[in-house]
Protein backbone atom coordinates (compact mmCIF):
# COMPACT_ATOMS: atom_id res chain seq x y z
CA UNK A 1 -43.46 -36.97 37.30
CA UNK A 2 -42.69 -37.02 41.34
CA UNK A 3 -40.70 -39.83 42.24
CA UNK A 4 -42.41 -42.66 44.82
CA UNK A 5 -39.38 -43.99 46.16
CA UNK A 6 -37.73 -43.01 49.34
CA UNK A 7 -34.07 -42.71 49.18
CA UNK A 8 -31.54 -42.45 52.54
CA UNK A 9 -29.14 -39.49 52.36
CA UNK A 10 -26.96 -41.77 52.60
CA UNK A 11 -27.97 -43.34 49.31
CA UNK A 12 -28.68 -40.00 47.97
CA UNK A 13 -24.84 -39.11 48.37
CA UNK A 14 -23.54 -41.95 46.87
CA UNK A 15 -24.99 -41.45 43.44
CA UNK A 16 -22.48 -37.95 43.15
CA UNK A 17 -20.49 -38.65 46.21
CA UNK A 18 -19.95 -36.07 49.32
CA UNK A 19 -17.51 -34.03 47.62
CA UNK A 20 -19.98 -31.96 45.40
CA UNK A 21 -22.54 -30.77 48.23
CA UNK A 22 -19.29 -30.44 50.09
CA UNK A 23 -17.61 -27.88 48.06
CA UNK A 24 -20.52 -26.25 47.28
CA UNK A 25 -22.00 -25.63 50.75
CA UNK A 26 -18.37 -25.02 52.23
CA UNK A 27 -18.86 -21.97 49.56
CA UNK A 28 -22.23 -20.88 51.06
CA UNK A 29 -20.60 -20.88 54.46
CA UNK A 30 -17.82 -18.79 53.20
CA UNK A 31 -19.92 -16.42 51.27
CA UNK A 32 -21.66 -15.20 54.19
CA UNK A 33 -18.66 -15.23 56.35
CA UNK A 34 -17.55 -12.47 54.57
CA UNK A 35 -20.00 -10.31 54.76
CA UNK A 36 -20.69 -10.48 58.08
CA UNK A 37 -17.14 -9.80 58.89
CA UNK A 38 -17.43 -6.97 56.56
CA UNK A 39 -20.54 -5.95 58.79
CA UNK A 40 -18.95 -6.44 62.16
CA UNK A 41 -15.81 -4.38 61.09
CA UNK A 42 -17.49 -2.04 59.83
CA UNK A 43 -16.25 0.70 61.87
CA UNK A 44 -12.82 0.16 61.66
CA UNK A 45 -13.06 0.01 57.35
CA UNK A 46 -14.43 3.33 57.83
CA UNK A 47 -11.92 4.98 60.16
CA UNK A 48 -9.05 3.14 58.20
CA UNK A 49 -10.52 4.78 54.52
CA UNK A 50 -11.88 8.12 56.42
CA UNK A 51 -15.87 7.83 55.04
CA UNK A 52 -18.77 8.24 56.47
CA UNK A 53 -21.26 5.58 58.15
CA UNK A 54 -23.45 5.96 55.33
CA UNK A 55 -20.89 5.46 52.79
CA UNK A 56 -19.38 2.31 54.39
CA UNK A 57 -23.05 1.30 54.48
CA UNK A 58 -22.84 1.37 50.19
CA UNK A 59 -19.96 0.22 50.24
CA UNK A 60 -21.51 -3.14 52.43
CA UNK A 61 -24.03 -3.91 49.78
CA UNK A 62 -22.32 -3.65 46.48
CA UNK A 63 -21.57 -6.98 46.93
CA UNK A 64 -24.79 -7.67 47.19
CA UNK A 65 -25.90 -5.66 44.56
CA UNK A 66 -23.33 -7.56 42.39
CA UNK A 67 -24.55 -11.00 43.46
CA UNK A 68 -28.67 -10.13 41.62
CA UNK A 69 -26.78 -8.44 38.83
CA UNK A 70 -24.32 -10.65 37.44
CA UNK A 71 -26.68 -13.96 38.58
CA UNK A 72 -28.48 -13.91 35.09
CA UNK A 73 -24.91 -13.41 32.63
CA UNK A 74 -23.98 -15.87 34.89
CA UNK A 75 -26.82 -18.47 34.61
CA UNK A 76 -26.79 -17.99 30.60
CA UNK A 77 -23.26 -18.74 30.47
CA UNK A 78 -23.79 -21.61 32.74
CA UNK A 79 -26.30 -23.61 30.71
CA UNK A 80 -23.29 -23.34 27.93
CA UNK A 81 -20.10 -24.02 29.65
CA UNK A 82 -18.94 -25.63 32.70
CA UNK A 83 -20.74 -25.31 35.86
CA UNK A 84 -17.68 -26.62 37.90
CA UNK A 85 -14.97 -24.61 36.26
CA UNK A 86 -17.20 -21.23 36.49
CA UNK A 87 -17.72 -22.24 40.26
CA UNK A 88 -13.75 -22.51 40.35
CA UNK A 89 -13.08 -19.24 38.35
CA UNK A 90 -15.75 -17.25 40.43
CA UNK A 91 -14.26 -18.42 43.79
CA UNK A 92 -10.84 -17.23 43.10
CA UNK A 93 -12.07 -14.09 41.72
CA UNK A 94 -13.71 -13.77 45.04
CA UNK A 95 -10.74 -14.87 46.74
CA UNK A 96 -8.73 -12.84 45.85
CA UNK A 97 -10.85 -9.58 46.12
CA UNK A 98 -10.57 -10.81 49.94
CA UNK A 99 -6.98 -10.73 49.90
CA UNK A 100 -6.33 -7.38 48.12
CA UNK A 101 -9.11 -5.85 50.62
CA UNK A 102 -6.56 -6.28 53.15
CA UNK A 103 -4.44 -3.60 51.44
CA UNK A 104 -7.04 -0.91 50.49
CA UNK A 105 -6.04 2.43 51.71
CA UNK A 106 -8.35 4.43 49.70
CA UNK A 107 -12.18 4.05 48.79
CA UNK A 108 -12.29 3.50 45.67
CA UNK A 109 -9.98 0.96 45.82
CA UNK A 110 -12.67 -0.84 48.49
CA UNK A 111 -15.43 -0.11 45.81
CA UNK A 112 -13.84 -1.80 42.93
CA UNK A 113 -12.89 -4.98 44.97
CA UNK A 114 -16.42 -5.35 46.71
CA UNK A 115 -18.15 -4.89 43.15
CA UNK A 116 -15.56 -7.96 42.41
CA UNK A 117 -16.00 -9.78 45.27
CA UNK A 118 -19.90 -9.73 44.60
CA UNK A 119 -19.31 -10.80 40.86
CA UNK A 120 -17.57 -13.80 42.38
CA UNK A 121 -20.18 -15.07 44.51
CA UNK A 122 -22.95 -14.31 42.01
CA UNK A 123 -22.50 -18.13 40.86
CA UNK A 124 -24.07 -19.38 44.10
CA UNK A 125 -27.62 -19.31 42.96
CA UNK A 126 -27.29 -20.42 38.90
CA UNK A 127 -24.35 -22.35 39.30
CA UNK A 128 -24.43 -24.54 42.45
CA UNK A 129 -27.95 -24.70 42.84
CA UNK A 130 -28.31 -26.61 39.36
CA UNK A 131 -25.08 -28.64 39.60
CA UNK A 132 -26.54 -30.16 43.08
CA UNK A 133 -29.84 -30.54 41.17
CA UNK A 134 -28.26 -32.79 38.28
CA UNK A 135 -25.72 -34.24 40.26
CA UNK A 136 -27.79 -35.90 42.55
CA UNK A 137 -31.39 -38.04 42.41
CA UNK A 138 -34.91 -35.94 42.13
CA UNK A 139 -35.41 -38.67 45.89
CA UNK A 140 -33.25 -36.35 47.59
CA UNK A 141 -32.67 -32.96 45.86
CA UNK A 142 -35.26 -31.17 48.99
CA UNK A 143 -32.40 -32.37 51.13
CA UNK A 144 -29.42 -31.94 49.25
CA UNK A 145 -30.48 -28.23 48.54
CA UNK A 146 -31.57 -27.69 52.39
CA UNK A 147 -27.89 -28.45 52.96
CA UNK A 148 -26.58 -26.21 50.65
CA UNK A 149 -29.31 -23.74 52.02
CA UNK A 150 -27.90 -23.99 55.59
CA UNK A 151 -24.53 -22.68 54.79
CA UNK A 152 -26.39 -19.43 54.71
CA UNK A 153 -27.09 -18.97 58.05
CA UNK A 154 -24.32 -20.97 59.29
CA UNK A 155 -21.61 -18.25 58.24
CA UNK A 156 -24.27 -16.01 59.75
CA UNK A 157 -23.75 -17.98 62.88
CA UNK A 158 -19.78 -17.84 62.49
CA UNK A 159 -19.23 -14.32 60.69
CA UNK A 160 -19.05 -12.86 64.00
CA UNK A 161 -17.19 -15.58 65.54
CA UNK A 162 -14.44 -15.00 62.89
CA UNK A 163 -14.53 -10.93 63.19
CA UNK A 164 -13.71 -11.68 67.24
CA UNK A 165 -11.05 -14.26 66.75
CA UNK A 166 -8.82 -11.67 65.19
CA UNK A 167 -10.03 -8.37 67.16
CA UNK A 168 -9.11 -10.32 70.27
CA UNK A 169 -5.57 -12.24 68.58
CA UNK A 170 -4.29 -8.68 66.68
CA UNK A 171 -3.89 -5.42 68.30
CA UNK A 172 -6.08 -3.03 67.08
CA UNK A 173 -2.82 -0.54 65.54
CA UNK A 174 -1.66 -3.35 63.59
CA UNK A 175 -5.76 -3.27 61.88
CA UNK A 176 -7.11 -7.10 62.29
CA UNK A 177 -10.05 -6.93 59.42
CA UNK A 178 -7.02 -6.44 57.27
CA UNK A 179 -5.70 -10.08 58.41
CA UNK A 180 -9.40 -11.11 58.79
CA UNK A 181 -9.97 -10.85 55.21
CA UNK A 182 -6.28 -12.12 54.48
CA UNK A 183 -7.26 -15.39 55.84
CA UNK A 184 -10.50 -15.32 54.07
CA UNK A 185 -9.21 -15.94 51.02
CA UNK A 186 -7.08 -19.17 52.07
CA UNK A 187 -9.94 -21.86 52.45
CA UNK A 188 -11.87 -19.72 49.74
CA UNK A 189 -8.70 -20.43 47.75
CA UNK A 190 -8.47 -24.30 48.23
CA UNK A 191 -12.41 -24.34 47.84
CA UNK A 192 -12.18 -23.14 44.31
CA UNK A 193 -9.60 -25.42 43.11
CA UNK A 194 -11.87 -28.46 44.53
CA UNK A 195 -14.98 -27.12 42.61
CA UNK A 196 -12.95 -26.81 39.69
CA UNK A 197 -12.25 -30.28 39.61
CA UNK A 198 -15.59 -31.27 41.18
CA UNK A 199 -17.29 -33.69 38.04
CA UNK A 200 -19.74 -31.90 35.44
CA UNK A 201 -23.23 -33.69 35.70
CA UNK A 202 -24.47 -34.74 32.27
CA UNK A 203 -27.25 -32.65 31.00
CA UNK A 204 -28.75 -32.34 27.38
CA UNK A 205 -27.35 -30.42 24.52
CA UNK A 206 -27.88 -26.81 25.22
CA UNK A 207 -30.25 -24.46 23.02
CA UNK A 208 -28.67 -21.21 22.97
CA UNK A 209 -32.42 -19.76 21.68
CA UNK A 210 -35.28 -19.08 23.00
CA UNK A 211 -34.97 -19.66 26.37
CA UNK A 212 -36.41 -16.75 28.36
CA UNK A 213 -39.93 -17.98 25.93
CA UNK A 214 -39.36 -21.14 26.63
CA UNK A 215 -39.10 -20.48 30.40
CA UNK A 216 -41.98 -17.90 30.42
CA UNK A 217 -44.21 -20.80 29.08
CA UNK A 218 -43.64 -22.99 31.69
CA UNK A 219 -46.86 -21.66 34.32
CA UNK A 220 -45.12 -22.96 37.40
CA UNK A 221 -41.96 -21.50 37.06
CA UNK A 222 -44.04 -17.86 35.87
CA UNK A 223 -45.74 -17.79 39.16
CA UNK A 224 -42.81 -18.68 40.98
CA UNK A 225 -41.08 -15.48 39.78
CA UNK A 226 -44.56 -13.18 40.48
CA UNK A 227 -44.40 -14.91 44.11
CA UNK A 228 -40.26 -14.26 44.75
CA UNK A 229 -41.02 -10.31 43.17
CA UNK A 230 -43.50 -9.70 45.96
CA UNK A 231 -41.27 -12.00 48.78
CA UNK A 232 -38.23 -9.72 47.84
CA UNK A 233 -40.04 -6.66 48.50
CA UNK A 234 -40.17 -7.87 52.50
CA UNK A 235 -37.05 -9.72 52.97
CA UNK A 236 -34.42 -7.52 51.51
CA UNK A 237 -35.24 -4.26 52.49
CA UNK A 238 -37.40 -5.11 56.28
CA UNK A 239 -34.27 -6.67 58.10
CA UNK A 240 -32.01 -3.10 57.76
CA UNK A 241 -35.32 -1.44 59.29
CA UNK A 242 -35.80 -3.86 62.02
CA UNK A 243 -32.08 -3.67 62.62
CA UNK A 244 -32.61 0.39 63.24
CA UNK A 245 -35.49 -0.71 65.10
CA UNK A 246 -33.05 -2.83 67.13
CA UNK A 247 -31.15 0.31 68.14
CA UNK A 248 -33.66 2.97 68.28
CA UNK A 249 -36.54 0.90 69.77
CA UNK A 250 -34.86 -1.32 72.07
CA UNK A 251 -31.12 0.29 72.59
CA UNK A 252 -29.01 -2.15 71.43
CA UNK A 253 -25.45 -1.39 70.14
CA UNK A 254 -23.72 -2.55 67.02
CA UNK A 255 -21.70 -5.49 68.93
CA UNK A 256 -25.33 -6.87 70.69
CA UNK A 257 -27.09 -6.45 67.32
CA UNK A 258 -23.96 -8.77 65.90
CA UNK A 259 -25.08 -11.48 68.91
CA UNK A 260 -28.68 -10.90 68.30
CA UNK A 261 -28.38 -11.47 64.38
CA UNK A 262 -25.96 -14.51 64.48
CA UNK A 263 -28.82 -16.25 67.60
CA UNK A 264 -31.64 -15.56 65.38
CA UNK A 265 -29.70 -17.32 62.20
CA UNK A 266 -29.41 -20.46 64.24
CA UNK A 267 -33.18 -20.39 63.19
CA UNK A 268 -32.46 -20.74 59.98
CA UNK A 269 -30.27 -24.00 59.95
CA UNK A 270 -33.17 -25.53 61.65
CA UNK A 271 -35.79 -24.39 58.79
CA UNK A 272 -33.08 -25.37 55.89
CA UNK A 273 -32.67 -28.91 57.67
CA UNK A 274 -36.06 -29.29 57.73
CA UNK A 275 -37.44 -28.23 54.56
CA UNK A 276 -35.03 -30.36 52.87
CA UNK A 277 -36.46 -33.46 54.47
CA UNK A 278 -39.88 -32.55 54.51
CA UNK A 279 -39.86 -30.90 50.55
CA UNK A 280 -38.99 -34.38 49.56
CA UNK A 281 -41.64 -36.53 51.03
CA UNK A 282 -43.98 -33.94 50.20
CA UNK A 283 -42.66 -33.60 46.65
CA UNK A 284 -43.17 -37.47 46.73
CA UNK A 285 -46.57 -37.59 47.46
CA UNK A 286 -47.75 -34.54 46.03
CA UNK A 287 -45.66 -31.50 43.81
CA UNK A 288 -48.23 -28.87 44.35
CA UNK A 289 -48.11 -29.46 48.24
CA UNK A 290 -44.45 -27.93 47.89
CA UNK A 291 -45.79 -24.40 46.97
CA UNK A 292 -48.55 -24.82 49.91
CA UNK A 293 -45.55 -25.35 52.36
CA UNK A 294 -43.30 -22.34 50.42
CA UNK A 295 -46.61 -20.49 51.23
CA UNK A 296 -47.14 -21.07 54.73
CA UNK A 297 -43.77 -20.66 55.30
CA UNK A 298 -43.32 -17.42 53.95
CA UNK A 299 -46.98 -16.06 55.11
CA UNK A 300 -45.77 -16.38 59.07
CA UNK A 301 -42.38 -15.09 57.90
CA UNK A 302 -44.03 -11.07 56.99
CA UNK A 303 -46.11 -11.78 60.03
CA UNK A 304 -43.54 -12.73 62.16
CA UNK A 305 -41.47 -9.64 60.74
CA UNK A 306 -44.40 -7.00 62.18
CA UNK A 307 -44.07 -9.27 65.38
CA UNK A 308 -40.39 -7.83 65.76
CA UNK A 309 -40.95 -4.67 64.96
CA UNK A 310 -43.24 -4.19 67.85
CA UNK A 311 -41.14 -6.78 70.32
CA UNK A 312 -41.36 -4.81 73.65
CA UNK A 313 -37.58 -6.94 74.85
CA UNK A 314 -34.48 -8.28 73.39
CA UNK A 315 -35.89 -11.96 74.54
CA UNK A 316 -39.37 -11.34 72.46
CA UNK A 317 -37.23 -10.03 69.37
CA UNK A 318 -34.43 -13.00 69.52
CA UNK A 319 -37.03 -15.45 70.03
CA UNK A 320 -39.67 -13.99 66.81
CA UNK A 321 -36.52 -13.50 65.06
CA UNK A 322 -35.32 -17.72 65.26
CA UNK A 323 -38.94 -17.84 64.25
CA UNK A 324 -38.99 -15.52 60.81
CA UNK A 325 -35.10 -16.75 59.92
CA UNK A 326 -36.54 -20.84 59.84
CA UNK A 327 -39.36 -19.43 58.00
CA UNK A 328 -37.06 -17.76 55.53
CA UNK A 329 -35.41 -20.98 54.56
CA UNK A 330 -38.70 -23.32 55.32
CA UNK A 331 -40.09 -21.28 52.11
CA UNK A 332 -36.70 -21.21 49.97
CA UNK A 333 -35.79 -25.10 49.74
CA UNK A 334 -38.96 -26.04 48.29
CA UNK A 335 -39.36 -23.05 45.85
CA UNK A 336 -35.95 -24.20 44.68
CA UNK A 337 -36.76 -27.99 44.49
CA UNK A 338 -39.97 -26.51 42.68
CA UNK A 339 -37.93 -24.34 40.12
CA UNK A 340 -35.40 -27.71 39.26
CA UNK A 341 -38.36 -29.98 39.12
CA UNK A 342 -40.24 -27.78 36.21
CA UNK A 343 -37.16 -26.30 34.28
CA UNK A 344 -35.43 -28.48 31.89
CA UNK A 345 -31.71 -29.54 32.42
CA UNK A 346 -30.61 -27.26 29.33
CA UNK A 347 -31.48 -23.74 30.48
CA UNK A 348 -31.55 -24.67 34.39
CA UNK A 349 -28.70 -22.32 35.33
CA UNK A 350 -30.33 -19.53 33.56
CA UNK A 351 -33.43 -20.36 35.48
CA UNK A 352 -32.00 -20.46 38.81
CA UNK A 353 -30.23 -17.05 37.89
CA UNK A 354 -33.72 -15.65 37.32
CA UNK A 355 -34.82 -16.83 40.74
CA UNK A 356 -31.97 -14.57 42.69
CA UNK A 357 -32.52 -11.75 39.96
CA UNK A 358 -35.93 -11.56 40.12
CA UNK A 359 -36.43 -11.49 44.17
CA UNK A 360 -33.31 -9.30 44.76
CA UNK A 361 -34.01 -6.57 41.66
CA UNK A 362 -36.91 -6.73 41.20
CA UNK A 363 -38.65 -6.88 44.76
CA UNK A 364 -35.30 -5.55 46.64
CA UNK A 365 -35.52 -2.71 44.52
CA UNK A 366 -39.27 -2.22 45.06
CA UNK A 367 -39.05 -2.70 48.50
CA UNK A 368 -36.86 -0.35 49.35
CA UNK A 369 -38.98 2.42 47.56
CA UNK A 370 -42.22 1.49 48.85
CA UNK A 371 -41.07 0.59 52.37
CA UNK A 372 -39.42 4.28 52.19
CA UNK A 373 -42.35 5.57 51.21
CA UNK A 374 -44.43 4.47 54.10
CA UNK A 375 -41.66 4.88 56.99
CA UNK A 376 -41.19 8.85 55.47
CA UNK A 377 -45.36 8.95 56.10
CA UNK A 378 -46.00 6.82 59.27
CA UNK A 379 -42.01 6.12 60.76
CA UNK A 380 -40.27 3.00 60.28
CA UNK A 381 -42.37 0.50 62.76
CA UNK A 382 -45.36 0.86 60.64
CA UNK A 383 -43.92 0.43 57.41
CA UNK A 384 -42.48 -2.87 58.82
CA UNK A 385 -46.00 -3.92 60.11
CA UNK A 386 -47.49 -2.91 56.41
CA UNK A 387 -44.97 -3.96 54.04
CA UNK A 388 -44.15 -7.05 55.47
CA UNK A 389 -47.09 -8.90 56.15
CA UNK A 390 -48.72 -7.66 53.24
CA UNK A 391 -45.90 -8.25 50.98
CA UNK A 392 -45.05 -12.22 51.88
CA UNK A 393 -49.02 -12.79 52.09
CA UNK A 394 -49.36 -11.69 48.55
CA UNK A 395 -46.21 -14.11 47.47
CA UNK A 396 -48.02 -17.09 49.89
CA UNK A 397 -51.55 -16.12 47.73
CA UNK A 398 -49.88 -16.25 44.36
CA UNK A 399 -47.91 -19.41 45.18
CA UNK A 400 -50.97 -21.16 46.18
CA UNK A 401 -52.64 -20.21 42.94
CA UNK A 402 -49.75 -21.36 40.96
CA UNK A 403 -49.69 -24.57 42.60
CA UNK A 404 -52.73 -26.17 40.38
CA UNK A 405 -50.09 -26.18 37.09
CA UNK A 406 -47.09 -28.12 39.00
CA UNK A 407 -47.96 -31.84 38.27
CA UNK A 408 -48.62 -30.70 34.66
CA UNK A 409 -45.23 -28.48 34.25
CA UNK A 410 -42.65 -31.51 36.38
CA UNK A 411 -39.96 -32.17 33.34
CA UNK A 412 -40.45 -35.48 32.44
């Protein structure tokens, strides 16, 4: 049942300590950080392996791809082993797919590392998210996850900070994304010891069968999934059409676009802030007012999307785009306190690998076909201003619905 009491972070931290949300959101930071350097230097990957744009563009997103692929054998494994020592492993798996990046001179040699670089920080969603949700009180979980949330868009924010440290320090002969992603893998190095020795969180003895029924049973955590299916099909596929949109529509370059996607990230840290603090009061007073906010949040997100695809300016763009990235996060950090709340402590890794392989499979794959589909018919503006709106409303509908079965489904 939802908890009464109100609980100061500060209280809330020293139940587990600092060092667990810590680690763990130092690793969010770090995950996107690397990407977005990946994006920035995009270019110069290319000319250095001779490919095309398009194929550095795959190359980008196996990681990605990696991340909803190996979140589920992940999350299994997680409800049987230890969620700190996979954390550990996974990081220095990741780190050192950084490192050897440095030295590709061929391709292939990129593919294989970015496939293992993805595999590495596939344990963000089933691993950390349910080691901060049994390390720490059900008072303050909303907030503790809105932190983790935020690292997210922070290494959005700093991605491209990091890219121009090192174009602007090395000269460009002697290659600087090779010592960009050289340096990567330092902190991501020293992070995965500290997880590894981060404390396990007690949990109950683990039932290796049955657990997708189990789950499945449980009507919150069902509609949940239907809702993140349809919110996938908008936010992983609309964002590379509103970045062409960025070029073709309003004539900015790849280094602006950098500047215009780390400003509009900033939103983000706002919405993860805040739908920590305000998923926990509402949680307090009322569960199923949780999936109203995910709902709202994520409605004006697909509307705010077909905003941007029509922005006549940069400013109008920038400014929807602060807007739709708060959203984004807004709707996350209570779907997550949502998912931890209803899903038992024995199979909550597996459930929380569901979550990323469900909206990134499942609705990124969709998505991308069905916003294809329309921009081949209509161009890609409209399919932004159909898919989008229409997409996120559907996932704010469902959610609604599903939120009559919360106070029945909340593990007691």
């Amino acid at each position: 049942m939802p908890t009464t009491t109100e609980m100061s972070l500060k209280d809330v931290f020293a139940t587990s300590g600092r060092a667990t949300i810590g680690v763990l959101a130092g690793l969010q930071v770090l995950d996107s950080v690397d990407g977005v350097v990946f994006v920035v230097f995009a270019p110069e990957i290319r000319a250095a392996l001779g490919v095309s744009t398009a194929t550095i563009g795959v190359v980008g997103a196996l990681a990605g791809v990696m991340v909803a692929v190996a979140a589920l054998p992940l999350g299994l494994l997680g409800d049987r082993r230890s969620r700190t020592r996979i954390a550990g492993v996974a990081t220095f798996v990741w780190a050192a797919a950084a490192a050897l990046l440095g030295l590709v001179h061929t391709l292939w040699q990129a593919v294989a590392l970015r496939i293992v670089a993805g595999a590495g920080k596939a344990n963000e969603g089933p691993i950390q998210s349910s080691l901060l949700t049994d390390a720490y009180p059900a008072q303050g979980r909303g907030r503790i996850l809105g932190l983790h949330r935020a690292g997210q868009p922070l290494g959005i924010v700093a991605g491209p900070l990091v890219a121009a440290a090192f174009a602007t320090a090395i000269p460009a002969q002697h290659e600087p994304w090779r010592w960009a992603f050289a340096f990567l893998a330092v902190p991501a190095l020293v992070l995965g010891v500290a997880a590894y020795r981060l404390p396990e969180p007690p949990r109950h003895a683990t039932q290796t069968r049955g657990t997708f029924r189990r789950l499945r049973k449980i009507r919150t955590f069902t509609g949940v999934m239907v809702a993140l299916a349809a919110f996938g099909v908008s936010v992983t596929t609309v964002p590379i059409y509103l970045t062409v949109l960025l070029e073709e529509q309003l004539g900015q370059g790849a280094a602006a676009r950098g500047v215009i996607t780390s400003v509009c990230a900033a939103g983000g840290l706002v919405g993860a802030a805040l739908g920590g603090v305000v998923s926990d009061r509402l949680f307090r007073r009322s569960p199923p007012a949780c999936l109203h906010l995910a709902a709202a949040a994520l409605s004006v997100l697909g509307i705010g999307f077909a905003v941007q695809a029509h922005a006549p300016d940069v400013t109008t763009y920038v400014v929807v785009g602060v807007l739709t990235q708060a959203m984004t996060f807004a709707g996350i950090v209570p779907l997550s306190l949502v998912v931890a709340a209803v899903t038992p402590k024995e199979f909550r890794s597996t459930a929380f690998g569901l979550v990323g392989a469900v909206t990134a499979v499942v609705g990124g794959l969709g998505g991308a076909v069905l916003t294809g589909v329309v921009e081949k018919i209509s161009g890609a503006q409209h399919a932004v201003t159909l898919v989008a709106p229409a997409a996120c409303v559907v996932a704010g509908l469902v959610l609604v619905r599903t939120a009559q079965h919360v106070r029945e489904d909340v593990v007691r």
